[in-house]
N, C-alpha and C. Protein backbone atom coordinates (compact mmCIF):
# COMPACT_ATOMS: atom_id res chain seq x y z
N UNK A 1 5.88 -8.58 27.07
CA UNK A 1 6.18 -8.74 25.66
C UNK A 1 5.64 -10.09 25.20
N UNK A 2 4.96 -9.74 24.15
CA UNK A 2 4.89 -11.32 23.28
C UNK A 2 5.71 -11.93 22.74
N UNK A 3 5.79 -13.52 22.66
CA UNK A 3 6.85 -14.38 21.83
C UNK A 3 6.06 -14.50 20.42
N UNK A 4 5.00 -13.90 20.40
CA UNK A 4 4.64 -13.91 19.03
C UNK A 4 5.55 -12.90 18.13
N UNK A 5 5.68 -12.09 18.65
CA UNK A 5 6.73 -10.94 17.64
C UNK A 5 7.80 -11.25 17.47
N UNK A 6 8.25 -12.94 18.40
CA UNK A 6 9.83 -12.60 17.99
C UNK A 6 9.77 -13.84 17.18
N UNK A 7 8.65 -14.63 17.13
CA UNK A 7 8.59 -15.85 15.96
C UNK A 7 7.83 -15.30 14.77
N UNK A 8 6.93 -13.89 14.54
CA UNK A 8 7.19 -13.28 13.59
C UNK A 8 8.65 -12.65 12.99
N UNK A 9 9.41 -12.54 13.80
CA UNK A 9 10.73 -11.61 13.21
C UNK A 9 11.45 -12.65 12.50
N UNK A 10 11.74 -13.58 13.61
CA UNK A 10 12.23 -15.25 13.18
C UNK A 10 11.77 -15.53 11.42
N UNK A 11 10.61 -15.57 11.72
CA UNK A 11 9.83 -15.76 10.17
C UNK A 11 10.16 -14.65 8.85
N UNK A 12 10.70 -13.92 9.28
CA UNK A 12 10.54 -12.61 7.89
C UNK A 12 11.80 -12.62 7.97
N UNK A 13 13.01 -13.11 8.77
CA UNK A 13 14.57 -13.19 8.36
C UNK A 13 14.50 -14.31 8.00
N UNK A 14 14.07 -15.37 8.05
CA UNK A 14 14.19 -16.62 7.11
C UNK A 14 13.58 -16.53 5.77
N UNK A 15 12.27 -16.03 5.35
CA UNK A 15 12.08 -15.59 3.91
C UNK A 15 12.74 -14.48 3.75
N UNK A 16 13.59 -13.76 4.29
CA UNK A 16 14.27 -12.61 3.33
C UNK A 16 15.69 -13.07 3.02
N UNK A 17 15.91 -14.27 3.57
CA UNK A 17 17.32 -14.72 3.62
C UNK A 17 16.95 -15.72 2.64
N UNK A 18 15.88 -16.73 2.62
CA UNK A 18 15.68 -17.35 1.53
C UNK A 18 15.94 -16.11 0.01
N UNK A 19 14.78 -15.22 -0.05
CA UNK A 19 14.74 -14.78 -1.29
C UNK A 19 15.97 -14.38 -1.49
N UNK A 20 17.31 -13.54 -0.93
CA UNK A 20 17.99 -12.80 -0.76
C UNK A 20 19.03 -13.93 -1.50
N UNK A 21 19.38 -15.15 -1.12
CA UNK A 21 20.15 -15.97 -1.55
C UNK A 21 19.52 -16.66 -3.20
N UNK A 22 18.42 -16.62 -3.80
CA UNK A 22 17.68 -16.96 -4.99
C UNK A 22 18.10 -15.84 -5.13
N UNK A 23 17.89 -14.63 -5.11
CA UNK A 23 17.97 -13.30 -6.33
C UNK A 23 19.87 -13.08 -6.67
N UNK A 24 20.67 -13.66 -5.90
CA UNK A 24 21.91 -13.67 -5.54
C UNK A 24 22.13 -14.42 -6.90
N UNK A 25 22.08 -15.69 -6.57
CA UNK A 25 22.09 -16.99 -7.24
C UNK A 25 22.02 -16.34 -9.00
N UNK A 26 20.32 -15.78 -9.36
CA UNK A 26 20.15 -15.35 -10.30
C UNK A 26 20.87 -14.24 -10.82
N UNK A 27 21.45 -13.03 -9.82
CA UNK A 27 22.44 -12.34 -10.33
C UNK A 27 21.20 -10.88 -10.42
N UNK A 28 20.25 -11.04 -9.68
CA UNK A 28 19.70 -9.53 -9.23
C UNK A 28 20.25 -9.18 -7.92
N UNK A 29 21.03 -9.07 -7.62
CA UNK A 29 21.70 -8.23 -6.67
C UNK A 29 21.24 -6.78 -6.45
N UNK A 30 20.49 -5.86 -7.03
CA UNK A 30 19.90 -4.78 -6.85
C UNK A 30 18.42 -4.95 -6.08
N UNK A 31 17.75 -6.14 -6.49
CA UNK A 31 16.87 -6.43 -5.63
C UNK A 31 16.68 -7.91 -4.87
N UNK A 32 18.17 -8.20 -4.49
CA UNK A 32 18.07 -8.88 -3.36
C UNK A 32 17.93 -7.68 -2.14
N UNK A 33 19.05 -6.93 -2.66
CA UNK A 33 19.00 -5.67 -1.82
C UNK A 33 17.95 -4.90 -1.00
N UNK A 34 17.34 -4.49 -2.29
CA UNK A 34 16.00 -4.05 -1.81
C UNK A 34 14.91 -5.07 -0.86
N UNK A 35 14.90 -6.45 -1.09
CA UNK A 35 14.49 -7.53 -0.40
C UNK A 35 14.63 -7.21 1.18
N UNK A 36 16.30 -7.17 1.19
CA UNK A 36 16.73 -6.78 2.43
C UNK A 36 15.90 -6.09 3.44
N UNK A 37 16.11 -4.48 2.59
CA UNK A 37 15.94 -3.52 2.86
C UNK A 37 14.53 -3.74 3.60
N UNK A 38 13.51 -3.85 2.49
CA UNK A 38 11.90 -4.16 2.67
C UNK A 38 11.85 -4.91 4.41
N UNK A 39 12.52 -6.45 4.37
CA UNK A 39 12.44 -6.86 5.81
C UNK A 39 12.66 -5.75 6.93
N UNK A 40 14.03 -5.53 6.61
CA UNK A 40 14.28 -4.58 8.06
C UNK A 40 13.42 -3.45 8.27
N UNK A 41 12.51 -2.89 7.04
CA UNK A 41 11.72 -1.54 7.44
C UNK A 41 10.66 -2.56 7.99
N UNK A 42 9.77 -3.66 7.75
CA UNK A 42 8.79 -4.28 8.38
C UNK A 42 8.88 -4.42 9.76
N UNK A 43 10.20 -5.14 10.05
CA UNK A 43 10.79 -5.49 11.24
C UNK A 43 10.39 -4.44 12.16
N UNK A 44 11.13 -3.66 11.75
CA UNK A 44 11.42 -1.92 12.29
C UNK A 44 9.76 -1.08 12.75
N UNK A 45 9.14 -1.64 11.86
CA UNK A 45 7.90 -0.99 11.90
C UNK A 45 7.07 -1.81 13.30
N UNK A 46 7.23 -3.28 13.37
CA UNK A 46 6.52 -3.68 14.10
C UNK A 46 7.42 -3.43 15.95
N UNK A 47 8.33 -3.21 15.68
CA UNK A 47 9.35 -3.31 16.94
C UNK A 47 9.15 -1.70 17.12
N UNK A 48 8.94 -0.89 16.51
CA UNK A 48 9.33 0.33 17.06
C UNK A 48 8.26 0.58 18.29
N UNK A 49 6.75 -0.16 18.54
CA UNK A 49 5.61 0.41 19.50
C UNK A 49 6.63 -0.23 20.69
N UNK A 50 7.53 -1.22 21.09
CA UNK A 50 8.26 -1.63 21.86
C UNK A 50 8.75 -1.02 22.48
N UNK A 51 9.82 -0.12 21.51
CA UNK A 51 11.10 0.49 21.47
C UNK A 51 10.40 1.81 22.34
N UNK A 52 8.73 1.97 21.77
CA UNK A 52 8.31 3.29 22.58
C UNK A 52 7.85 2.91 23.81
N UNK A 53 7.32 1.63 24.08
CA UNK A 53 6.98 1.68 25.35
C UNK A 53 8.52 1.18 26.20
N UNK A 54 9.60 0.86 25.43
CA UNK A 54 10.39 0.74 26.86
C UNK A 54 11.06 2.19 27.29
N UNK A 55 10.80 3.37 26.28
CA UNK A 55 11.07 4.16 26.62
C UNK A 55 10.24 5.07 27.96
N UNK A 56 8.79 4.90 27.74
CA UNK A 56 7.83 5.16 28.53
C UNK A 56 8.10 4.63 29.80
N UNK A 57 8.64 3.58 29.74
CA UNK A 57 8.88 2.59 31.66
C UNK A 57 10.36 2.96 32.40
N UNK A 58 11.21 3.52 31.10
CA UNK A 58 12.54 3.80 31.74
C UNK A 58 12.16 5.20 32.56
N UNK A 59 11.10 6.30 31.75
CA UNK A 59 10.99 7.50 31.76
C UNK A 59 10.47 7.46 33.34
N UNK A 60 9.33 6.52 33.73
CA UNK A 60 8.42 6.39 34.66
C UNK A 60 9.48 5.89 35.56
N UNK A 61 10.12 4.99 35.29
CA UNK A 61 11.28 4.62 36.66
C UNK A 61 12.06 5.74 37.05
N UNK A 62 12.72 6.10 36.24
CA UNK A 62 13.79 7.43 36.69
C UNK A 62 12.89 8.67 37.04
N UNK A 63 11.90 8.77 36.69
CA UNK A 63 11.03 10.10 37.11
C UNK A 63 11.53 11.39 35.91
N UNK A 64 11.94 10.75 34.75
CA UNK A 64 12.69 12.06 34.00
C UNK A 64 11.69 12.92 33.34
């Protein structure tokens, strides 16, 4: 695994937590939300080839 993906993740919860607390502040609460939202599908998107290869190494260990 790279430590680049997890100082990208690092990086996109600190600007979504920045914006998230400004749209708060201003009283858009519908799209701090969506702010949210947006990070965790990015997140999600880059973590999921992970999520498939640790499935691939569990599969190959157990023989399932």
């Amino acid at each position: 695994m790279e430590i680049n993906i997890v100082f990208q993740i690092a990086a996109v919860g600190i600007l979504v937590a920045v914006l998230n607390q400004v749209l708060v502040r201003a009283g858009r609460e519908e799209q701090a939300m969506m702010t949210t939202l947006a990070g965790l599908v990015v997140v999600l998107f880059w973590v999921i080839q992970y999520i498939s290869t640790l499935f691939d190494t569990v599969q190959t260990l157990f023989q399932i």
